[in-house]
PDB file of N, CA and C in Angstrom:
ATOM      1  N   UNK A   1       0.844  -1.182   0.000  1.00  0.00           N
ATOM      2  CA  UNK A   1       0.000   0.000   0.000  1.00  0.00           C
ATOM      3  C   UNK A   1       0.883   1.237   0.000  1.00  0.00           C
ATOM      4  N   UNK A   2       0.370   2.492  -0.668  1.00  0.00           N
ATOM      5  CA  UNK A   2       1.108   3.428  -0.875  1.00  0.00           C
ATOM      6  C   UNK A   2       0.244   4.597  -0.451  1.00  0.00           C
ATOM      7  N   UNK A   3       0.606   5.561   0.163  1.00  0.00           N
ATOM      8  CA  UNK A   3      -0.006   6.825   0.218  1.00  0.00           C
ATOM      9  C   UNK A   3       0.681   8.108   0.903  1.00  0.00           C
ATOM     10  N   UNK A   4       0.110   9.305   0.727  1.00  0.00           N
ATOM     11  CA  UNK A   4       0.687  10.574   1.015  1.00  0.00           C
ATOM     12  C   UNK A   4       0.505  11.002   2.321  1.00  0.00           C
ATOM     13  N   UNK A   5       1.729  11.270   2.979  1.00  0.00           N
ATOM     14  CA  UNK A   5       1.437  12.035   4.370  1.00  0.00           C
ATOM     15  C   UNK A   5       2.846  13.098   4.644  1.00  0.00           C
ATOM     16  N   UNK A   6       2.783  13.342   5.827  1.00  0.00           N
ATOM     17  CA  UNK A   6       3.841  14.197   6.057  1.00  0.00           C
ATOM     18  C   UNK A   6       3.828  14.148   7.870  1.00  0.00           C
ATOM     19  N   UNK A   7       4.822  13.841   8.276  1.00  0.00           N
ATOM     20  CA  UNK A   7       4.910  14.630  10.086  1.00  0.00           C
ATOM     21  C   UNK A   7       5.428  15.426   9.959  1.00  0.00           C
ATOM     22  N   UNK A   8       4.855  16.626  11.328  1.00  0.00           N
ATOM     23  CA  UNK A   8       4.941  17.859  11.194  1.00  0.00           C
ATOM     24  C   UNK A   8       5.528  18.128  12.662  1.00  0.00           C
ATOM     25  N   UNK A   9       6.114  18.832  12.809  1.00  0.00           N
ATOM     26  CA  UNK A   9       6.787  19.522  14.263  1.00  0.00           C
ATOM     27  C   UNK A   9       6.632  21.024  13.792  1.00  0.00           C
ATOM     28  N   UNK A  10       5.757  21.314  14.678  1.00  0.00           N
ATOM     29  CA  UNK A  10       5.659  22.782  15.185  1.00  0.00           C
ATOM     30  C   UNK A  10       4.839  22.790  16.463  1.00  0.00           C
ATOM     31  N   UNK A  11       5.151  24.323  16.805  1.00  0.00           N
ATOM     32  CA  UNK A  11       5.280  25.295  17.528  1.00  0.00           C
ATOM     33  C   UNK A  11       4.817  24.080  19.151  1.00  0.00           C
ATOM     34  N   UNK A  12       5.832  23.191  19.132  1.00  0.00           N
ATOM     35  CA  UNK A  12       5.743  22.203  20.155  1.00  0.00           C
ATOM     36  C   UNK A  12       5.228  20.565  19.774  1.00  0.00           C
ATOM     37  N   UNK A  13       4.884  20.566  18.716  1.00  0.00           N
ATOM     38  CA  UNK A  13       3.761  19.612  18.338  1.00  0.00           C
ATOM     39  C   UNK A  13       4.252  18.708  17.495  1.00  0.00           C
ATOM     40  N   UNK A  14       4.280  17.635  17.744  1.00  0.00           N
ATOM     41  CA  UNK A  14       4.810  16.206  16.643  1.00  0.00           C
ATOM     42  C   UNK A  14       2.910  15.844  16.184  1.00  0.00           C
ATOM     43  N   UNK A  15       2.796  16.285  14.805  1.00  0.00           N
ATOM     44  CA  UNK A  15       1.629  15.119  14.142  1.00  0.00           C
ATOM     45  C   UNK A  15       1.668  14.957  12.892  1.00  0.00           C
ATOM     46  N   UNK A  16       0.900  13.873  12.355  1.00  0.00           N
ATOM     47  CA  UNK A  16       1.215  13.475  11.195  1.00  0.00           C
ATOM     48  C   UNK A  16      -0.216  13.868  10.389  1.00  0.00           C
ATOM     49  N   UNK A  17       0.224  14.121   9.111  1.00  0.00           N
ATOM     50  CA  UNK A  17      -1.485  14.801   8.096  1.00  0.00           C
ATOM     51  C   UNK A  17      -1.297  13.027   7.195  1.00  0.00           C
ATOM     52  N   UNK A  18      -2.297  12.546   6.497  1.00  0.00           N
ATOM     53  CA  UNK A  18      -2.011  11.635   5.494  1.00  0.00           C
ATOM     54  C   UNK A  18      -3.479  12.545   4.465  1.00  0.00           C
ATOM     55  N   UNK A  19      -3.210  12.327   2.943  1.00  0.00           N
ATOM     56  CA  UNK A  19      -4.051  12.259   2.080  1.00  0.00           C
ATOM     57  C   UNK A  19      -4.882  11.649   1.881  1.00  0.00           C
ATOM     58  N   UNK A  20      -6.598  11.612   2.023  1.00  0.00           N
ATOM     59  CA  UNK A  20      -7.546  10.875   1.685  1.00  0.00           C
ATOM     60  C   UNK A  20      -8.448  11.302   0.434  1.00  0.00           C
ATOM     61  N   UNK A  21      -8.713  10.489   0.207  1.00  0.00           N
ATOM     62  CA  UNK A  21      -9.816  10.577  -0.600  1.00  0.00           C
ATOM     63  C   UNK A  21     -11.250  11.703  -0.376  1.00  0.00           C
ATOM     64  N   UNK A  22     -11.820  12.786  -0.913  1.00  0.00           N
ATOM     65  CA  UNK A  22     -13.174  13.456  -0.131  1.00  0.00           C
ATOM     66  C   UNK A  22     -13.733  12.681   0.078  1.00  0.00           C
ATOM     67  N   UNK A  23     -14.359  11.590  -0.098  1.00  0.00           N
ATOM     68  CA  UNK A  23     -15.505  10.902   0.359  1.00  0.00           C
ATOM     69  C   UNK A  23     -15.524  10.434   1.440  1.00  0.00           C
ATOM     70  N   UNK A  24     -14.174  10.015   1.875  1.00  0.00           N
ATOM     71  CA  UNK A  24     -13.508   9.732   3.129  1.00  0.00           C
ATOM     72  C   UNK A  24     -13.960  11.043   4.628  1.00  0.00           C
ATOM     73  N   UNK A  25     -14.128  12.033   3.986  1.00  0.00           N
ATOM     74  CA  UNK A  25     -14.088  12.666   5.302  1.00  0.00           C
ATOM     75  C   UNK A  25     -16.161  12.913   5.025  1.00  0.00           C
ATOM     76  N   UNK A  26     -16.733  12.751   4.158  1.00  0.00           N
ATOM     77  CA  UNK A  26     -17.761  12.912   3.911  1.00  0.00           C
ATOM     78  C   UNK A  26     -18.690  12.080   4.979  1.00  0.00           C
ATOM     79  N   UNK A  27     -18.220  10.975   5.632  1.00  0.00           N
ATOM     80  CA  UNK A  27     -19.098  10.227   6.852  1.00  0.00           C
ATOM     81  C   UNK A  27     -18.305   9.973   7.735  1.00  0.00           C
ATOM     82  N   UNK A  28     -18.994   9.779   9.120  1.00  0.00           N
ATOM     83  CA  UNK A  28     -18.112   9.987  10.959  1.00  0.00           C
ATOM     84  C   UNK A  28     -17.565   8.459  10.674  1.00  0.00           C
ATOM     85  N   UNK A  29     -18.014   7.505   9.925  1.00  0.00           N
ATOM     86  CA  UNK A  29     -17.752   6.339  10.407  1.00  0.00           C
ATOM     87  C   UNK A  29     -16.446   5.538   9.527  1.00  0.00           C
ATOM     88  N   UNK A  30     -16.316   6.354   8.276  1.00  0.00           N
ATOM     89  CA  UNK A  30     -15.290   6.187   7.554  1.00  0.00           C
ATOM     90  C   UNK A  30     -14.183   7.390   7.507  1.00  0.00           C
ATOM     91  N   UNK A  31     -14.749   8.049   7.956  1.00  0.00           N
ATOM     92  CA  UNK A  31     -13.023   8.975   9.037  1.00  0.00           C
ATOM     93  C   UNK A  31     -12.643   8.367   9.978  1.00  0.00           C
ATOM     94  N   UNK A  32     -13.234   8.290  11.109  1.00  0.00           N
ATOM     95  CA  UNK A  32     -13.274   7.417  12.354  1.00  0.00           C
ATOM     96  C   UNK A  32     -12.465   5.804  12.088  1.00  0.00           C
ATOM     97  N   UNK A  33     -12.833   5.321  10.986  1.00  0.00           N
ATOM     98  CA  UNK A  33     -12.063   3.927  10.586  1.00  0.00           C
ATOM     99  C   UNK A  33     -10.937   4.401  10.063  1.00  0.00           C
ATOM    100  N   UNK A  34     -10.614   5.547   8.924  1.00  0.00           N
ATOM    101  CA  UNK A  34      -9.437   6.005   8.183  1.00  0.00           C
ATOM    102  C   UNK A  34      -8.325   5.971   9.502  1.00  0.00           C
ATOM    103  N   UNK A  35      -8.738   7.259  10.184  1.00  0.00           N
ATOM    104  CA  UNK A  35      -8.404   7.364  10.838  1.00  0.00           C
ATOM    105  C   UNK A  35      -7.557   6.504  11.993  1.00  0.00           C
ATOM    106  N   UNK A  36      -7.928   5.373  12.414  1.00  0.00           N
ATOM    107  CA  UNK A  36      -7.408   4.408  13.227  1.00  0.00           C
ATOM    108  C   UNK A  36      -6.634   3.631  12.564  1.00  0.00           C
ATOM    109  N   UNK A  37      -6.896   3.552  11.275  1.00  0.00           N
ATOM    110  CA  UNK A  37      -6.050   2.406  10.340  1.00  0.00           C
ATOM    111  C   UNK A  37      -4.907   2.893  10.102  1.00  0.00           C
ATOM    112  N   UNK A  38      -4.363   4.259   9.875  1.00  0.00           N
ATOM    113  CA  UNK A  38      -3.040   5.085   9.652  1.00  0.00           C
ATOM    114  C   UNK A  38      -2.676   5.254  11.085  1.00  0.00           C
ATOM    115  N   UNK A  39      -3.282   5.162  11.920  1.00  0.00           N
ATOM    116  CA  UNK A  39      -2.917   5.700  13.017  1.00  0.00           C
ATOM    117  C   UNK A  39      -1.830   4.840  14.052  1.00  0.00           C
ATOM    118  N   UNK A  40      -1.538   3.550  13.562  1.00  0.00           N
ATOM    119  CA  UNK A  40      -0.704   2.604  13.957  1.00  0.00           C
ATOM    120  C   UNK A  40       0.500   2.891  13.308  1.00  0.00           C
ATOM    121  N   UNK A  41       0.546   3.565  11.774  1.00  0.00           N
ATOM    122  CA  UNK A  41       2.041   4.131  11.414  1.00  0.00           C
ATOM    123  C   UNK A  41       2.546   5.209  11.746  1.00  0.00           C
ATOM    124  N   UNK A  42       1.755   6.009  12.862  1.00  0.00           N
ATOM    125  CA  UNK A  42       2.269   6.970  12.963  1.00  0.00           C
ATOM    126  C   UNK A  42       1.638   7.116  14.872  1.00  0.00           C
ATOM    127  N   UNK A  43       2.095   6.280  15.564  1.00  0.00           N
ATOM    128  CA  UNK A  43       2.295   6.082  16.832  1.00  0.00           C
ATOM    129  C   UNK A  43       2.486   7.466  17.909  1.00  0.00           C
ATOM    130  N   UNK A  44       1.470   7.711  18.667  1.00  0.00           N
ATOM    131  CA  UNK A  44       1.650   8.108  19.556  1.00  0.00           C
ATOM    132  C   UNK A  44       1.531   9.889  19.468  1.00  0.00           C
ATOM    133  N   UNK A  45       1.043  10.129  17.684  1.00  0.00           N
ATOM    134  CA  UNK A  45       0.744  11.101  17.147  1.00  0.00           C
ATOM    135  C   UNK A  45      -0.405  11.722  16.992  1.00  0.00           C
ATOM    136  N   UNK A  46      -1.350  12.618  17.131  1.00  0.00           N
ATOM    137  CA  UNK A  46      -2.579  13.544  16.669  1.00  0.00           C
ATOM    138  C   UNK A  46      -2.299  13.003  14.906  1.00  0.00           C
ATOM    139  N   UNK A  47      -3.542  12.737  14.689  1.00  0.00           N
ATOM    140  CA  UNK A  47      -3.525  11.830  13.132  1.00  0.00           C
ATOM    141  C   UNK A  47      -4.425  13.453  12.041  1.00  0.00           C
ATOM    142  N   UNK A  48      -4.128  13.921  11.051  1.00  0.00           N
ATOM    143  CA  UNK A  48      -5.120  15.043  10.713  1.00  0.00           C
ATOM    144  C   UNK A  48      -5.265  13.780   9.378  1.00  0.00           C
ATOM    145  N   UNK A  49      -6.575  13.930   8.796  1.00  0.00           N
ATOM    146  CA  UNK A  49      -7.156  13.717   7.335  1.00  0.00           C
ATOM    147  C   UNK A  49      -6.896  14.632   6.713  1.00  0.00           C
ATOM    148  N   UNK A  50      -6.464  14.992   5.385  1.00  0.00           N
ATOM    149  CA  UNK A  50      -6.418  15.943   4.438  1.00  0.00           C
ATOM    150  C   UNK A  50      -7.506  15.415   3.284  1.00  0.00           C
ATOM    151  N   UNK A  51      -8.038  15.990   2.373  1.00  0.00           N
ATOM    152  CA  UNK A  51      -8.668  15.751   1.098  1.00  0.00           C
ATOM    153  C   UNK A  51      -8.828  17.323   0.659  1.00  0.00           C
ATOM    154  N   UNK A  52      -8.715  17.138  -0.780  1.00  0.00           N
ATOM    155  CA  UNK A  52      -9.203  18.198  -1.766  1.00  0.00           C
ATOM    156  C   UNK A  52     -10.031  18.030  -2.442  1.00  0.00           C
ATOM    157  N   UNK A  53     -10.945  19.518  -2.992  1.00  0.00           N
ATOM    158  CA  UNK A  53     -12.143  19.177  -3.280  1.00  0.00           C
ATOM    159  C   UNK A  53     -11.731  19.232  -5.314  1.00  0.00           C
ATOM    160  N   UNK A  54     -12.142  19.391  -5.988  1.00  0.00           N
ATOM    161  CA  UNK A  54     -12.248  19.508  -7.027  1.00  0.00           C
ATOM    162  C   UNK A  54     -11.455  20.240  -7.719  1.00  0.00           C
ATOM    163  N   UNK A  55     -11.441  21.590  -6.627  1.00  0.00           N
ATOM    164  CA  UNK A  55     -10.978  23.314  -7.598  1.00  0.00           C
ATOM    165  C   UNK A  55      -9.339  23.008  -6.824  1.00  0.00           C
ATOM    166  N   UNK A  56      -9.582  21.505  -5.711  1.00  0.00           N
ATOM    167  CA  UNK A  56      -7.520  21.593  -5.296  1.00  0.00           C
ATOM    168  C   UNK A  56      -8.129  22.313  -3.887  1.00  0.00           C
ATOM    169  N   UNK A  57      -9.217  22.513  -3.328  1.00  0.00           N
ATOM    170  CA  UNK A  57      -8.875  23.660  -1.929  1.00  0.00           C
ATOM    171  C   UNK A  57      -9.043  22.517  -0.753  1.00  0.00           C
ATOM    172  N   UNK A  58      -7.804  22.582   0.119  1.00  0.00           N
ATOM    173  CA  UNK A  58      -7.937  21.229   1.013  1.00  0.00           C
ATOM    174  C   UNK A  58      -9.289  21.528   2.313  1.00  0.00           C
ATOM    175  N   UNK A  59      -9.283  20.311   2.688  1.00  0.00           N
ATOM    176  CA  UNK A  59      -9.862  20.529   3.922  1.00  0.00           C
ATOM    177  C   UNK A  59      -9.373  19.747   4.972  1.00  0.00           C
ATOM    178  N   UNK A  60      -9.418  19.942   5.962  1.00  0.00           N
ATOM    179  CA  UNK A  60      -8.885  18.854   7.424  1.00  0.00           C
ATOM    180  C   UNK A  60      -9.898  18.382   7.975  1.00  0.00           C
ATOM    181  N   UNK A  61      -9.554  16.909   8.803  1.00  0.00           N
ATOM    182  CA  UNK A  61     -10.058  16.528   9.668  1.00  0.00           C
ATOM    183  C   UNK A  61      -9.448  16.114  11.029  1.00  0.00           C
ATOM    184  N   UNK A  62      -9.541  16.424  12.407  1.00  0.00           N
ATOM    185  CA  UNK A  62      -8.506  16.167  13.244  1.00  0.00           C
ATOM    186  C   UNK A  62      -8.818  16.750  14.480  1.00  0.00           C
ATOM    187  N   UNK A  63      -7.840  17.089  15.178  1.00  0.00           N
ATOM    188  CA  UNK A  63      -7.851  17.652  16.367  1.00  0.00           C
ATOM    189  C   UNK A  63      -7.627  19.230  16.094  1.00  0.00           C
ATOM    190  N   UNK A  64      -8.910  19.698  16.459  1.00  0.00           N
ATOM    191  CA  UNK A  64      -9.662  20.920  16.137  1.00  0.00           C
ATOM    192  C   UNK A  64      -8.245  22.314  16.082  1.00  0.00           C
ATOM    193  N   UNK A  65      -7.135  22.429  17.185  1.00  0.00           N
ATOM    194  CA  UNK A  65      -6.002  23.475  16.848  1.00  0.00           C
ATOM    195  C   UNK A  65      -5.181  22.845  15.701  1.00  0.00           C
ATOM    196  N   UNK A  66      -4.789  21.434  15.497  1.00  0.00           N
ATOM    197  CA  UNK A  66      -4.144  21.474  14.275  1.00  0.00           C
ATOM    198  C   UNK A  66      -4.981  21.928  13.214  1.00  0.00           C
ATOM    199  N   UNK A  67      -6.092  21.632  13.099  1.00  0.00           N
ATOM    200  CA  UNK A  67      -6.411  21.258  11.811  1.00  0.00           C
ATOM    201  C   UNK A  67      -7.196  23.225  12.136  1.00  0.00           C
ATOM    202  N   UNK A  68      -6.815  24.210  12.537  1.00  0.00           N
ATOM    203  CA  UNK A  68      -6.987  25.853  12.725  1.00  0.00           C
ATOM    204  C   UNK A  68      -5.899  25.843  12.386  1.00  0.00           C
ATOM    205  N   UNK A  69      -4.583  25.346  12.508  1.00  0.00           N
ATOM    206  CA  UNK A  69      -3.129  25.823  12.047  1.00  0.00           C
ATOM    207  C   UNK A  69      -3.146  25.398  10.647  1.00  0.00           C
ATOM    208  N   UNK A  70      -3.417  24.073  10.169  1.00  0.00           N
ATOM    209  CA  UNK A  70      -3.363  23.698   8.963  1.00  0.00           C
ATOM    210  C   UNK A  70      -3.913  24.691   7.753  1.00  0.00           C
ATOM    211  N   UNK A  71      -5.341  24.693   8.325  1.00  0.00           N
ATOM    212  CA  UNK A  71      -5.868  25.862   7.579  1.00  0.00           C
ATOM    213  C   UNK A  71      -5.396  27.346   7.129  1.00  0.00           C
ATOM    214  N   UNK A  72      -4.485  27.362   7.908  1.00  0.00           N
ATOM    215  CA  UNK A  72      -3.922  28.810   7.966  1.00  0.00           C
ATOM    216  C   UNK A  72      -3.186  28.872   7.062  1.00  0.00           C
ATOM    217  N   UNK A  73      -2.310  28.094   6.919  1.00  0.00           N
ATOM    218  CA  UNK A  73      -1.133  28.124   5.923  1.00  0.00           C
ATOM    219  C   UNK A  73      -1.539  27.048   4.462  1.00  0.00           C
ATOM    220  N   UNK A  74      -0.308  27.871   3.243  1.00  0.00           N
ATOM    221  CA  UNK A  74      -0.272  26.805   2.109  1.00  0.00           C
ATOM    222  C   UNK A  74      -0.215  25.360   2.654  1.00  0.00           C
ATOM    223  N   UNK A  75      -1.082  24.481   1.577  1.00  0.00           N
ATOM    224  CA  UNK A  75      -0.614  23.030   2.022  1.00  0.00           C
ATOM    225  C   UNK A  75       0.474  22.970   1.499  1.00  0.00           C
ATOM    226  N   UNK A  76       0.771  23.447   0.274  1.00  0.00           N
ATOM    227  CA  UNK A  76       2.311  22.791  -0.596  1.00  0.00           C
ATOM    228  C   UNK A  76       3.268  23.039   0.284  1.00  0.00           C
ATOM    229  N   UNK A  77       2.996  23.977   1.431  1.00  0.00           N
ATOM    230  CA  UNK A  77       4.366  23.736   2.539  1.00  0.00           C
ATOM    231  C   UNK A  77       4.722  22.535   3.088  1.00  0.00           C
ATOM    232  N   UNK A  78       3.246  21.551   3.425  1.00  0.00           N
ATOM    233  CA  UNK A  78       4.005  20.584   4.180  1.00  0.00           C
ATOM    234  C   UNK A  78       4.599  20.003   3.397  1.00  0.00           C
ATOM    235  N   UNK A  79       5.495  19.264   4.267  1.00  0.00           N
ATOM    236  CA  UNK A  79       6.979  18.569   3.531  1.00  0.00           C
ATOM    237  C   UNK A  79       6.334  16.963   3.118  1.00  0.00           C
ATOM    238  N   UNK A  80       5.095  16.859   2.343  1.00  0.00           N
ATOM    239  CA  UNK A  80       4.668  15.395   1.804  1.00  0.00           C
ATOM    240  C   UNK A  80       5.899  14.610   1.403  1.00  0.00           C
ATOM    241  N   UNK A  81       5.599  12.934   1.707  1.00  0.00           N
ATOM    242  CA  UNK A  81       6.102  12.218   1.352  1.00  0.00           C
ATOM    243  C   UNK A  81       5.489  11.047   1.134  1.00  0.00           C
ATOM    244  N   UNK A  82       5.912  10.283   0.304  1.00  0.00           N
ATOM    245  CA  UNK A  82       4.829   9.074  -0.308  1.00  0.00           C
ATOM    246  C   UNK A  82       5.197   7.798   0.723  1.00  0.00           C
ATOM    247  N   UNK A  83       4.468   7.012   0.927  1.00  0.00           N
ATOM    248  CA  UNK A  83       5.011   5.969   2.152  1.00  0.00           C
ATOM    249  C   UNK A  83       4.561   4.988   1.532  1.00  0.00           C
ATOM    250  N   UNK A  84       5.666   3.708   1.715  1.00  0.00           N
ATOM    251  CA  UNK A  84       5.254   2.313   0.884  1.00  0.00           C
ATOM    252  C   UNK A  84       5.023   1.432   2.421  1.00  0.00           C
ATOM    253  N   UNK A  85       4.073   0.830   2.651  1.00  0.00           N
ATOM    254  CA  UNK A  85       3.901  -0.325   3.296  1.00  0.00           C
ATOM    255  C   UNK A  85       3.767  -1.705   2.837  1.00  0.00           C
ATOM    256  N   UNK A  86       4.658  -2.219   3.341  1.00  0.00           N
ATOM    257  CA  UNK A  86       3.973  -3.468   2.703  1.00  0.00           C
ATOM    258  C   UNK A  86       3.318  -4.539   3.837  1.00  0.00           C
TER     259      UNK A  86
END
């Protein structure tokens, strides 16, 4: 399996964003599952959902101050990287 994320350290804070799909954040019960399933590769971290809508404008899902910081800034800042699991 392959997909996009990034960990982030700021202003005190170790968490990790991964790329989903919109439809993904579109119901509590398939965020809520996304969510827990990435959340074992990235241990001991605040997990954010990312997805974009159509026109490219992201949105978050997460723990409500990251995902107010996320918003704030370009996404192309975070430092993405593609992750292979096997």
């Amino acid at each position: 399996m392959q997909f996009e994320g990034a960990v982030i350290k700021e202003q005190g804070q170790t968490f990790a964003v991964v790329i989903v799909k919109p439809s993904v954040l579109d119901y509590s019960t398939e965020r809520e599952k996304t969510q827990e399933g990435f959340s074992r590769y990235f241990p001991g971290m605040p997990l954010i959902l990312m997805a974009q809508n159509s026109r490219g404008v992201p949105a978050y899902h997460g723990r409500p101050d990251i995902v107010k910081f996320l918003a704030s800034i370009d996404f192309r800042r975070i430092p993405w990287k593609r992750y292979t699991l096997n």
